[in-house]
C-alpha atoms as a PDB file:
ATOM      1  CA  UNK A   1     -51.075  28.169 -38.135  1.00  0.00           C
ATOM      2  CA  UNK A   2     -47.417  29.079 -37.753  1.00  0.00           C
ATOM      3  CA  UNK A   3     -45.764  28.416 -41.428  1.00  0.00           C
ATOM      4  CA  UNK A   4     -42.590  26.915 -39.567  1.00  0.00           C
ATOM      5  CA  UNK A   5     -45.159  24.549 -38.088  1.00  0.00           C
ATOM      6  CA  UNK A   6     -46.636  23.476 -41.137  1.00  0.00           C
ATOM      7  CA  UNK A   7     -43.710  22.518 -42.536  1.00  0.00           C
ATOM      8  CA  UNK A   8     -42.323  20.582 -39.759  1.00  0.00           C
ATOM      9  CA  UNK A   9     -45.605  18.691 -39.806  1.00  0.00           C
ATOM     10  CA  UNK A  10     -45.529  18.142 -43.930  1.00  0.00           C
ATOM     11  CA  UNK A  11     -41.922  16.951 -43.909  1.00  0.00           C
ATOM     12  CA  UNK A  12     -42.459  14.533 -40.825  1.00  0.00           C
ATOM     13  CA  UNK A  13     -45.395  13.270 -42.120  1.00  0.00           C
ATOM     14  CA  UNK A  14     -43.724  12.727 -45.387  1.00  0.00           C
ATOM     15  CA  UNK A  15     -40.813  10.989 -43.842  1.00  0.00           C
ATOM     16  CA  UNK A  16     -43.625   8.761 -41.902  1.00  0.00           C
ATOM     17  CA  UNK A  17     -45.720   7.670 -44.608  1.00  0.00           C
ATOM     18  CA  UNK A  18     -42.478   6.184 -46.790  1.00  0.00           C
ATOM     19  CA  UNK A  19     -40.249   4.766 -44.583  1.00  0.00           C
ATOM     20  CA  UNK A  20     -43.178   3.142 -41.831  1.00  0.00           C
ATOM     21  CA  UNK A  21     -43.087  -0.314 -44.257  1.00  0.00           C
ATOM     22  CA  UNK A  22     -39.749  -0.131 -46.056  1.00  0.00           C
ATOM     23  CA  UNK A  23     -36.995  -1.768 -44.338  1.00  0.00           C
ATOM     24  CA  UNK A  24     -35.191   1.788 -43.286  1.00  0.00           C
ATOM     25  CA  UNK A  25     -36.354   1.856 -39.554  1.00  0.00           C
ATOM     26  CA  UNK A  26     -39.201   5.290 -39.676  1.00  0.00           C
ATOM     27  CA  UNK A  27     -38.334   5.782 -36.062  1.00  0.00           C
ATOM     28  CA  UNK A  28     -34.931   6.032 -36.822  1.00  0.00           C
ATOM     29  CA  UNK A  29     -35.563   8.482 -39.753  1.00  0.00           C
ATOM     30  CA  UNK A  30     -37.923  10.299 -37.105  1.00  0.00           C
ATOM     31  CA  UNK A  31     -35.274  10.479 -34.734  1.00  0.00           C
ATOM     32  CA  UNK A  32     -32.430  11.896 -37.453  1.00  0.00           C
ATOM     33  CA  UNK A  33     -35.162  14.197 -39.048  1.00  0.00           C
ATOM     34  CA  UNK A  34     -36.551  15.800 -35.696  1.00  0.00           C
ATOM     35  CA  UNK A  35     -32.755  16.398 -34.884  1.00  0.00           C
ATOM     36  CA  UNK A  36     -32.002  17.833 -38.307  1.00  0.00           C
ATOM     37  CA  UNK A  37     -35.136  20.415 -38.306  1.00  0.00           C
ATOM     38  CA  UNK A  38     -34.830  21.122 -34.335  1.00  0.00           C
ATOM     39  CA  UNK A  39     -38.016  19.935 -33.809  1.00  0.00           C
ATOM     40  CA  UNK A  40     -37.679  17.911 -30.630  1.00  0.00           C
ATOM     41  CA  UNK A  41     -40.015  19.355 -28.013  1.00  0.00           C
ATOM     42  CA  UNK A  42     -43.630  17.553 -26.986  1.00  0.00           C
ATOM     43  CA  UNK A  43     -45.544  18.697 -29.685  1.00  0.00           C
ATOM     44  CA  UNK A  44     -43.063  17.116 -31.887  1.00  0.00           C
ATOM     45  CA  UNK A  45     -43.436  13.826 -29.445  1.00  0.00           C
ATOM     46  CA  UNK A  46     -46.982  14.172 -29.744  1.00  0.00           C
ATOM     47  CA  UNK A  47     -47.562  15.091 -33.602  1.00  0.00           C
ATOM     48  CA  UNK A  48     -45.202  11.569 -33.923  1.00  0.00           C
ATOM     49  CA  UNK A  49     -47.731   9.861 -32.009  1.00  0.00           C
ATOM     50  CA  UNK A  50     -50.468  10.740 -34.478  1.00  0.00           C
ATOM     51  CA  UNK A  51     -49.447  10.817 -37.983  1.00  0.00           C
ATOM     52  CA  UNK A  52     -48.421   6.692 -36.438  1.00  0.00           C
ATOM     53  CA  UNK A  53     -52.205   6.260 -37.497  1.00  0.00           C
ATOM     54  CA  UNK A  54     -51.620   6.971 -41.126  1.00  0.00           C
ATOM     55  CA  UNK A  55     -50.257   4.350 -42.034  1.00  0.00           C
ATOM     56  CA  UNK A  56     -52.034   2.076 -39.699  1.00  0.00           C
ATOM     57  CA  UNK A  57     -54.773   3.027 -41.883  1.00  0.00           C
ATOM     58  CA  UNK A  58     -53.592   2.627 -45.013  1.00  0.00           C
ATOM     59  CA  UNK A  59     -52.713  -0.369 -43.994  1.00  0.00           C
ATOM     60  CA  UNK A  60     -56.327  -1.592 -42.907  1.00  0.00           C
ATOM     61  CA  UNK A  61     -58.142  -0.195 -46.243  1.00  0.00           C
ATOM     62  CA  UNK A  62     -55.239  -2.085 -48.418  1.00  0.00           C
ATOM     63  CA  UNK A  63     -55.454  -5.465 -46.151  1.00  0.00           C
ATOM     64  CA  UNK A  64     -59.239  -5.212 -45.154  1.00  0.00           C
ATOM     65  CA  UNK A  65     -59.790  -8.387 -47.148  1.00  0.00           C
ATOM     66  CA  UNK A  66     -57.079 -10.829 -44.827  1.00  0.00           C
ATOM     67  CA  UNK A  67     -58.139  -8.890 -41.600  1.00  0.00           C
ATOM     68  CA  UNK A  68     -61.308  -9.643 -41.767  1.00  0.00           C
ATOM     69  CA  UNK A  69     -60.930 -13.143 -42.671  1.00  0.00           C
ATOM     70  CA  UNK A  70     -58.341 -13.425 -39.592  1.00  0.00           C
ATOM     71  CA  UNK A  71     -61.781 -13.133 -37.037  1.00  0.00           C
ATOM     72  CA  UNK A  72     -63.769 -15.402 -39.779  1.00  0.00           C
ATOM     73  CA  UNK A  73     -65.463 -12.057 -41.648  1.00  0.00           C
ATOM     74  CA  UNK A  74     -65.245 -11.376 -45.141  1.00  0.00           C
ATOM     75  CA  UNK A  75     -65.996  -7.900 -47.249  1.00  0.00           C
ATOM     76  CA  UNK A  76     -68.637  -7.661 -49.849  1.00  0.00           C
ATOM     77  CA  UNK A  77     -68.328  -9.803 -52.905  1.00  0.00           C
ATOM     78  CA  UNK A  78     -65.071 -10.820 -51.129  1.00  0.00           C
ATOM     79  CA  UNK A  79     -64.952 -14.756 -50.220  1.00  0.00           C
ATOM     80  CA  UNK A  80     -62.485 -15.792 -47.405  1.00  0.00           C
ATOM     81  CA  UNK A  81     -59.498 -17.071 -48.917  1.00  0.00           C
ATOM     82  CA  UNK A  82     -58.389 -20.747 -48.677  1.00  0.00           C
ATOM     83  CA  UNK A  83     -56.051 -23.041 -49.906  1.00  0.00           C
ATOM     84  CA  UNK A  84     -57.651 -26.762 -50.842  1.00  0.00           C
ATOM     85  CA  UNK A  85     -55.552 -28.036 -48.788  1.00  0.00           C
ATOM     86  CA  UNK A  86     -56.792 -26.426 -45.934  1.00  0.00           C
ATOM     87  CA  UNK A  87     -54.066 -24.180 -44.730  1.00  0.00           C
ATOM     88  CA  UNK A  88     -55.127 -20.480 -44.401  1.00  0.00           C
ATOM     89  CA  UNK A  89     -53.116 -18.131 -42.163  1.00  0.00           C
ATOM     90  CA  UNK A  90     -55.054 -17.960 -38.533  1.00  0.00           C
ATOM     91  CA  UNK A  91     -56.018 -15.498 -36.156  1.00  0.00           C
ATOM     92  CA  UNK A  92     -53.479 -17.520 -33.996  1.00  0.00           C
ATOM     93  CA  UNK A  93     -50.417 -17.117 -36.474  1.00  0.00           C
ATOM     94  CA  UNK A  94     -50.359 -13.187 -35.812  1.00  0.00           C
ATOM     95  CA  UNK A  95     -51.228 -13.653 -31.558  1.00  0.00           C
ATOM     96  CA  UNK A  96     -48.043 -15.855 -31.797  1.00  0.00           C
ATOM     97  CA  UNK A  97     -46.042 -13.350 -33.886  1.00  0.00           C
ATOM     98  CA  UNK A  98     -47.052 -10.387 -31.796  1.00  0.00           C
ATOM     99  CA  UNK A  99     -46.395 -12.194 -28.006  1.00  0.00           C
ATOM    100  CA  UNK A 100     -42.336 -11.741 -28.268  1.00  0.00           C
ATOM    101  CA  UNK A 101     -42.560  -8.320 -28.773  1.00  0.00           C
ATOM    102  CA  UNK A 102     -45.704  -7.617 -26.196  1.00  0.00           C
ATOM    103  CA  UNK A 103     -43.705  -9.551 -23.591  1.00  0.00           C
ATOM    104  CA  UNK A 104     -40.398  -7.519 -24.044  1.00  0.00           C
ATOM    105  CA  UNK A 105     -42.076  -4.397 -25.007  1.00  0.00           C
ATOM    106  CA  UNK A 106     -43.911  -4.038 -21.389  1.00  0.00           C
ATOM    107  CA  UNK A 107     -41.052  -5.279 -19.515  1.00  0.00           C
ATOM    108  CA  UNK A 108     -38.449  -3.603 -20.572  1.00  0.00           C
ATOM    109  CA  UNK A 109     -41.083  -0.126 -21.676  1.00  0.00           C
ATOM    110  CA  UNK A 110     -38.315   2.217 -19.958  1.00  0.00           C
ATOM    111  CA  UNK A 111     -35.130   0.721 -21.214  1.00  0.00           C
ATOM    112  CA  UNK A 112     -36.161   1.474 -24.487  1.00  0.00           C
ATOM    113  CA  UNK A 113     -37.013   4.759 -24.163  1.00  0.00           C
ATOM    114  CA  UNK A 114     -33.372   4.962 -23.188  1.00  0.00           C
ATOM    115  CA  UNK A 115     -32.460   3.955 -26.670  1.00  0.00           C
ATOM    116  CA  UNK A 116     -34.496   6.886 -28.259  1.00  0.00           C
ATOM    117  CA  UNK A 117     -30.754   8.586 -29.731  1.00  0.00           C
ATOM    118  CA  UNK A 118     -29.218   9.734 -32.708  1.00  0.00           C
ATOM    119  CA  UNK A 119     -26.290   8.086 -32.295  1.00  0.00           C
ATOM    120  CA  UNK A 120     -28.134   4.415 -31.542  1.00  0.00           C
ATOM    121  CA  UNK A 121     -29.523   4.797 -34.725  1.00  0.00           C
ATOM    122  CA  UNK A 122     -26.085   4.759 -36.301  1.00  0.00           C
ATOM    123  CA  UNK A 123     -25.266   1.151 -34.670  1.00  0.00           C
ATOM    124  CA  UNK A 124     -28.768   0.010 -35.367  1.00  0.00           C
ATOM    125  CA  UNK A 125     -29.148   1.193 -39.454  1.00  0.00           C
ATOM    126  CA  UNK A 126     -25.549  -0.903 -39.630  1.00  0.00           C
ATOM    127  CA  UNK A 127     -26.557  -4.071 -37.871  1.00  0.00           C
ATOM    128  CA  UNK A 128     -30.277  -4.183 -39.740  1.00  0.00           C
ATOM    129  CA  UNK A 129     -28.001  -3.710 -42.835  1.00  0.00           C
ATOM    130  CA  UNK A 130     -26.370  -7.099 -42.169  1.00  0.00           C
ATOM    131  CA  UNK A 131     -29.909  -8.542 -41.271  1.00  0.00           C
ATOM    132  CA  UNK A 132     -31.210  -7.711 -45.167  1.00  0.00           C
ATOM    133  CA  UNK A 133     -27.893  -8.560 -47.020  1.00  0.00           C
ATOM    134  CA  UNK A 134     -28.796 -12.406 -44.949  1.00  0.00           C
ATOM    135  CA  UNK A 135     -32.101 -12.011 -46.272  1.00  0.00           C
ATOM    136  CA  UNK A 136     -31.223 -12.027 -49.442  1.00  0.00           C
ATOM    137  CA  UNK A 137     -28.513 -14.091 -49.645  1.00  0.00           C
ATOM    138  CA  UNK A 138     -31.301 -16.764 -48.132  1.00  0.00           C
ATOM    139  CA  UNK A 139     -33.053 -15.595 -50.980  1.00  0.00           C
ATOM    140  CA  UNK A 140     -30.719 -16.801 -53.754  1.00  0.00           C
ATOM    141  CA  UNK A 141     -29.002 -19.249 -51.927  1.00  0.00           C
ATOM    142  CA  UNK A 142     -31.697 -21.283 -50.281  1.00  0.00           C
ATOM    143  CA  UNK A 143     -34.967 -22.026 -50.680  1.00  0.00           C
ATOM    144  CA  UNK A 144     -37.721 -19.412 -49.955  1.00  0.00           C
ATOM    145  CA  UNK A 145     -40.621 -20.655 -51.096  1.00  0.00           C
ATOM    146  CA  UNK A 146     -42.795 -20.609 -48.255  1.00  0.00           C
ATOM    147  CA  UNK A 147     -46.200 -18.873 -48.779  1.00  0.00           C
ATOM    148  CA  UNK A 148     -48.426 -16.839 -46.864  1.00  0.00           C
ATOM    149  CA  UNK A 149     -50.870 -19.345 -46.066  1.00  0.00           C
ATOM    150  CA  UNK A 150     -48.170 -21.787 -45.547  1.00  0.00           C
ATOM    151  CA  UNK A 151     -46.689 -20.309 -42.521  1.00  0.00           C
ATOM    152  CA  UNK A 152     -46.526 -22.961 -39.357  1.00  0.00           C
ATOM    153  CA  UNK A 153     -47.029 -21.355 -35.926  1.00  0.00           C
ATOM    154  CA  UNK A 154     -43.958 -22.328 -35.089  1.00  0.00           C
ATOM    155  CA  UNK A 155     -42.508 -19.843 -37.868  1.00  0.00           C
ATOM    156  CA  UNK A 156     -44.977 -16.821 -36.919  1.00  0.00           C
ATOM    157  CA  UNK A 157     -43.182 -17.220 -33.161  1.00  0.00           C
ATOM    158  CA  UNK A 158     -39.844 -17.124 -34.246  1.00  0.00           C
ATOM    159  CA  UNK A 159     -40.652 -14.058 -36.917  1.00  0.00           C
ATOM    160  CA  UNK A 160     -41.666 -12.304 -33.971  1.00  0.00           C
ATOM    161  CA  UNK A 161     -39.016 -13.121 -32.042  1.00  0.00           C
ATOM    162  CA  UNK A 162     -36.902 -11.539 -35.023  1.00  0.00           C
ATOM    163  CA  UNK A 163     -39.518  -8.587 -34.711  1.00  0.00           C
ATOM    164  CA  UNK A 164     -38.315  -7.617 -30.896  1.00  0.00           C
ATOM    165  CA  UNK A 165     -34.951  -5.962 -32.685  1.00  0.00           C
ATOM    166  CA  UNK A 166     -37.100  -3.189 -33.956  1.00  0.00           C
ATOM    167  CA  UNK A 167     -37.376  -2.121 -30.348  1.00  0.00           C
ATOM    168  CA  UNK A 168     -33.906  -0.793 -31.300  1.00  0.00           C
ATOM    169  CA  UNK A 169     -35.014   2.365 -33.021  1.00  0.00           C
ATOM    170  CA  UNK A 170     -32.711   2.530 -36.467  1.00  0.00           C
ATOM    171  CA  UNK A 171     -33.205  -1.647 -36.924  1.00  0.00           C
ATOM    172  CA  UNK A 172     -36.406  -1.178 -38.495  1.00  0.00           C
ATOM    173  CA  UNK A 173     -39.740  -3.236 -38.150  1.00  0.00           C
ATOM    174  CA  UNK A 174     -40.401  -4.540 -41.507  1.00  0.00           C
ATOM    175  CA  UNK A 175     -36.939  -4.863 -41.819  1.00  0.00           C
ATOM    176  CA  UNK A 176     -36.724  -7.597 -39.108  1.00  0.00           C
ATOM    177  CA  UNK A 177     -39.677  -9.419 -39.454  1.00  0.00           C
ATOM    178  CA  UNK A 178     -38.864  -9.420 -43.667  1.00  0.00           C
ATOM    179  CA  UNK A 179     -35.631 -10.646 -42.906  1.00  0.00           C
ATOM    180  CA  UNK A 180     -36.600 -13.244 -40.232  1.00  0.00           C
ATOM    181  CA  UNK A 181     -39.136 -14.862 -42.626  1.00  0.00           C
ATOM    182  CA  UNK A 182     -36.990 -15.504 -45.429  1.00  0.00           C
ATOM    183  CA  UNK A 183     -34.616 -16.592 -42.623  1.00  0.00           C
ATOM    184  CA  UNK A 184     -37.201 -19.085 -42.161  1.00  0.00           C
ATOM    185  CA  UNK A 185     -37.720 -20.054 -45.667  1.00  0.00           C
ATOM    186  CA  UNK A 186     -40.928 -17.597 -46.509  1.00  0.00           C
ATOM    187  CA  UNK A 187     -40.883 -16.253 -49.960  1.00  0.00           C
ATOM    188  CA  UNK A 188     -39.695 -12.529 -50.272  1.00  0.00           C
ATOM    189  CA  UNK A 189     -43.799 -11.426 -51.434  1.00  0.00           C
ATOM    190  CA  UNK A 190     -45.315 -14.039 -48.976  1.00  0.00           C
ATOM    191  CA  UNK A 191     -42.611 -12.456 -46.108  1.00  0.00           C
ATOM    192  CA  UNK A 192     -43.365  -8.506 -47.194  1.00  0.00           C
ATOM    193  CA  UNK A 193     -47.675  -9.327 -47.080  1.00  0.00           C
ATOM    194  CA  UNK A 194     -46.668 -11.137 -43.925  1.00  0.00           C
ATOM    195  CA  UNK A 195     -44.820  -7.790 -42.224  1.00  0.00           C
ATOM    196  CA  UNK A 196     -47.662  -5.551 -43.518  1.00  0.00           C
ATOM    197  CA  UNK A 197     -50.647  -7.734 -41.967  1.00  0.00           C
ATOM    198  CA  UNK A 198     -48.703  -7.793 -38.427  1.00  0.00           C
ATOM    199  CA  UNK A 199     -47.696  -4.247 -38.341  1.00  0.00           C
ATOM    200  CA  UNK A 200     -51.299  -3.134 -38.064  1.00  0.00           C
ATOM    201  CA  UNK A 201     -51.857  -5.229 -34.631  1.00  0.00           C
ATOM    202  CA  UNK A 202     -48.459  -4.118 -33.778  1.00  0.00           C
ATOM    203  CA  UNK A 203     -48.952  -0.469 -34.669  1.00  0.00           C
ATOM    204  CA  UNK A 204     -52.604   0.160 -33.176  1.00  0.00           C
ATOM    205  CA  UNK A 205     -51.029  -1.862 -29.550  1.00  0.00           C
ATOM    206  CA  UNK A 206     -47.951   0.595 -29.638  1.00  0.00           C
ATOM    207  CA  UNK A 207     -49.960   3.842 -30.863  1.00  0.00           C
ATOM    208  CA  UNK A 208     -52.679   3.600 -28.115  1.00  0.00           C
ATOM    209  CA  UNK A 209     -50.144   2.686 -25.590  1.00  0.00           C
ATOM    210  CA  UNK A 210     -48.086   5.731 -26.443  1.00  0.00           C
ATOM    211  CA  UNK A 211     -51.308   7.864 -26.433  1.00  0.00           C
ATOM    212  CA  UNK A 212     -52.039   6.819 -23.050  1.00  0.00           C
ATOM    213  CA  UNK A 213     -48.927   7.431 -21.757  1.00  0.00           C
ATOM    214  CA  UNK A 214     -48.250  10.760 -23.747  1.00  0.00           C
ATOM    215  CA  UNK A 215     -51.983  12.416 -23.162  1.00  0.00           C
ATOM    216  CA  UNK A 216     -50.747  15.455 -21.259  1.00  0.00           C
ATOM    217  CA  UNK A 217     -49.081  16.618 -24.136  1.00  0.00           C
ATOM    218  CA  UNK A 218     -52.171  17.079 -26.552  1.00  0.00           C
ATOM    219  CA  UNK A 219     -53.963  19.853 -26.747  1.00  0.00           C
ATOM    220  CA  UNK A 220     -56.904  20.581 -29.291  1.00  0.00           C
ATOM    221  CA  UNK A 221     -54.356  24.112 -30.461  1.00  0.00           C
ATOM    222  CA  UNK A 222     -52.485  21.910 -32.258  1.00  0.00           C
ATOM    223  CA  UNK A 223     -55.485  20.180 -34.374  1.00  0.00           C
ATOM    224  CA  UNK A 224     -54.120  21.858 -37.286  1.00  0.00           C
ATOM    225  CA  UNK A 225     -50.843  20.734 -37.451  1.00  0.00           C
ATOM    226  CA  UNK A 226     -51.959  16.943 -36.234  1.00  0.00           C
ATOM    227  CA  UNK A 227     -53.973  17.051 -39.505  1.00  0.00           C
ATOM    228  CA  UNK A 228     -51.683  17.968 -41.788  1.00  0.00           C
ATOM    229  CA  UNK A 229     -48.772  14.758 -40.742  1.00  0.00           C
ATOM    230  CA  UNK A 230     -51.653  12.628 -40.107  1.00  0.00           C
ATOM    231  CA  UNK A 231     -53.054  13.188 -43.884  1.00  0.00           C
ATOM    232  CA  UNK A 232     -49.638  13.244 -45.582  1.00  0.00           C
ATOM    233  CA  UNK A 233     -48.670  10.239 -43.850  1.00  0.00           C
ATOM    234  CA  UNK A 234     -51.561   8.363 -45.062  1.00  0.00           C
ATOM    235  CA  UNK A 235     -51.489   9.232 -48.223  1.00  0.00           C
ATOM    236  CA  UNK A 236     -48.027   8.808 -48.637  1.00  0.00           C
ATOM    237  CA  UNK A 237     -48.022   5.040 -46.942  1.00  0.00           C
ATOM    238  CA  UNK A 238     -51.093   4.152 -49.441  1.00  0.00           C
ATOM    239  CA  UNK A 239     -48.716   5.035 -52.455  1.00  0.00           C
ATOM    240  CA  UNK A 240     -45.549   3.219 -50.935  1.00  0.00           C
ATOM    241  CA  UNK A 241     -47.538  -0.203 -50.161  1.00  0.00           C
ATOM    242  CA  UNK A 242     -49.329  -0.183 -53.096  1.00  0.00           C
ATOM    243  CA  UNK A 243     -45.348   0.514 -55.179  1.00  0.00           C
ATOM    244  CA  UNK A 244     -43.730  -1.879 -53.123  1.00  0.00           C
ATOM    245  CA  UNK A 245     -46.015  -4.475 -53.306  1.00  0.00           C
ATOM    246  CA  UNK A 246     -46.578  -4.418 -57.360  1.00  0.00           C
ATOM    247  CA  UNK A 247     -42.596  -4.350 -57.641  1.00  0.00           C
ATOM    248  CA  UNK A 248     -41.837  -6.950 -55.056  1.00  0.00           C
ATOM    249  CA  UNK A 249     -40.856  -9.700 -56.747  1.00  0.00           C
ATOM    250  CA  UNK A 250     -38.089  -8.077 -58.660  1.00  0.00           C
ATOM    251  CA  UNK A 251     -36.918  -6.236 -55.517  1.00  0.00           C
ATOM    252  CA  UNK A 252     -33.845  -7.344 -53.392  1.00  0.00           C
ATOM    253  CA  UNK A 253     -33.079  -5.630 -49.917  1.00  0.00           C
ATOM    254  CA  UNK A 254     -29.231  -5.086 -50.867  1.00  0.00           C
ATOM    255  CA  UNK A 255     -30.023  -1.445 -52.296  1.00  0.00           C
ATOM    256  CA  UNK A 256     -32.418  -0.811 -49.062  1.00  0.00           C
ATOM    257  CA  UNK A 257     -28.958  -2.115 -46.534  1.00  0.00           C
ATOM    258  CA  UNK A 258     -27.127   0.371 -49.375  1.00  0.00           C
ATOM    259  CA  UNK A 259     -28.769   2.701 -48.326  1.00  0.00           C
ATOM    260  CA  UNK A 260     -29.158   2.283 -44.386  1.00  0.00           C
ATOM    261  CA  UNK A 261     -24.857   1.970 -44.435  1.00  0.00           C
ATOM    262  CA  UNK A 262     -25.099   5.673 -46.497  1.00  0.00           C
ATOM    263  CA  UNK A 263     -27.641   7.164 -44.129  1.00  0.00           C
ATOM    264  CA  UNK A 264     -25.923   5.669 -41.049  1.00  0.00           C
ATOM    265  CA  UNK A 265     -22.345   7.237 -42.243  1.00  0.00           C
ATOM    266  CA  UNK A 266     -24.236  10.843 -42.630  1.00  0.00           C
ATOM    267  CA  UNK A 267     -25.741  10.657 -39.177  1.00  0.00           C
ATOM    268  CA  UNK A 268     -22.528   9.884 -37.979  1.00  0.00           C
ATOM    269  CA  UNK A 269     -20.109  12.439 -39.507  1.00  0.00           C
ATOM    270  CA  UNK A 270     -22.693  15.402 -39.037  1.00  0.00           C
ATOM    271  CA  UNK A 271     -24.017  14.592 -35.814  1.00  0.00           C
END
């Protein structure tokens, strides 16, 4: 396998697997890194494609427990959770979440590709900022106290009507639909679990749509290289889920919009 290769594969990979479900937009960080290394061409579109499945997996093994009981199942020695009061989140809270972004996502498939550039990263890692610095100011201000298996349909549809800004690549995924819960009063661990269960629906829809459109470009030459992002990208998302989730509640999102305003500044002045 060509070193240079290797690398580029290890580093994206790398970048995949920590910013995927932190609220710093890992299309945006994509975008910046495959500009930075000069590794823009279709195997780079393709090898993007792939190590997407990382943390989609990571995500299923971590969250195996609440899938399952989304379609009724349950895992070994693993009862299906339930509050005595009833309320449990539903199969039909995450359909509801996802429709916004389904709806927008196939009608407007080739707009967005249009927005696929450095430089609408720069707007987008400054206005997702703004979104987080709200989020936590809802936070401390108001009350967030909603919990997972507390959320109404009617707050899974408007979550996912926050999620349809991460079509903008730089705004960031979790970052909306965080944002957007504790917009709606969902606690800032209840709101994080929330964004974690829904990207995997999300992800798998997007990742097999982008296969399908994409599957000229793959060829069984570059098996090597697919391996290596797809590996570090799911071992790296394990470690960041697993991090964010045990420090959440002592974690604000100002440092993360910090950090978006510092990264959006760079992209600007160097590129």
């Amino acid at each position: 396998m060509d070193l240079h290769l290797f690398i580029n594969a290890f580093v994206i990979g790398l970048v995949e697997g920590i910013t995927e479900f932190i609220p710093v937009s890992s299309t945006g960080h994509m975008i910046i890194i495959g500009h930075c290394l000069g590794f823009e061409s279709d195997k780079a579109k393709s090898l993007e494609i792939i190590i997407q499945l990382g943390p989609i997996l990571a995500a299923v093994l971590l969250f195996r427990n609440r899938l399952f009981s989304l379609i009724g199942m349950h895992c070994i020695h693993y009862p299906v959770y339930q509050r005595d009061n009833g309320n449990h989140l539903r199969l039909w809270h995450i359909i509801l979440a996802m429709s916004p972004s389904v709806v927008i996502g196939l009608i407007l498939q080739d707009e967005i590709k249009m927005l696929f550039k450095p430089y609408t990263v720069v707007f987008a890692l400054i206005v997702g900022s703004f979104m987080l610095l709200l989020g936590d100011y809802f936070r401390i201000k108001k009350s967030c106290t909603v919990e997972l298996d507390d959320i109404t349909y009617r707050q899974a549809f408007i979550v996912g009507c926050f999620q349809c800004l991460a079509f903008w690549p730089g705004f960031s995924r979790s970052g909306a639909t965080i944002s957007g819960s504790m917009l709606m009063g969902i606690s800032p661990f209840s709101a994080l679990e929330f964004s974690f269960i829904l990207a995997v629906p999300m992800m798998i829809g997007t990742t097999a749509l982008e296969l399908y459109n994409s599957i000229s470009l793959f060829s069984l030459v570059d098996l090597q290289i697919f391996t290596v992002g797809f590996v570090t990208s799911f071992i790296v998302a394990m470690m960041i889920i697993k991090l964010f989730l045990g420090k959440m509640k002592r974690i604000y999102f100002t440092p993360f919009a910090i950090y978006r305003f510092i990264v959006a500044a760079f992209v600007y002045f160097l590129l």
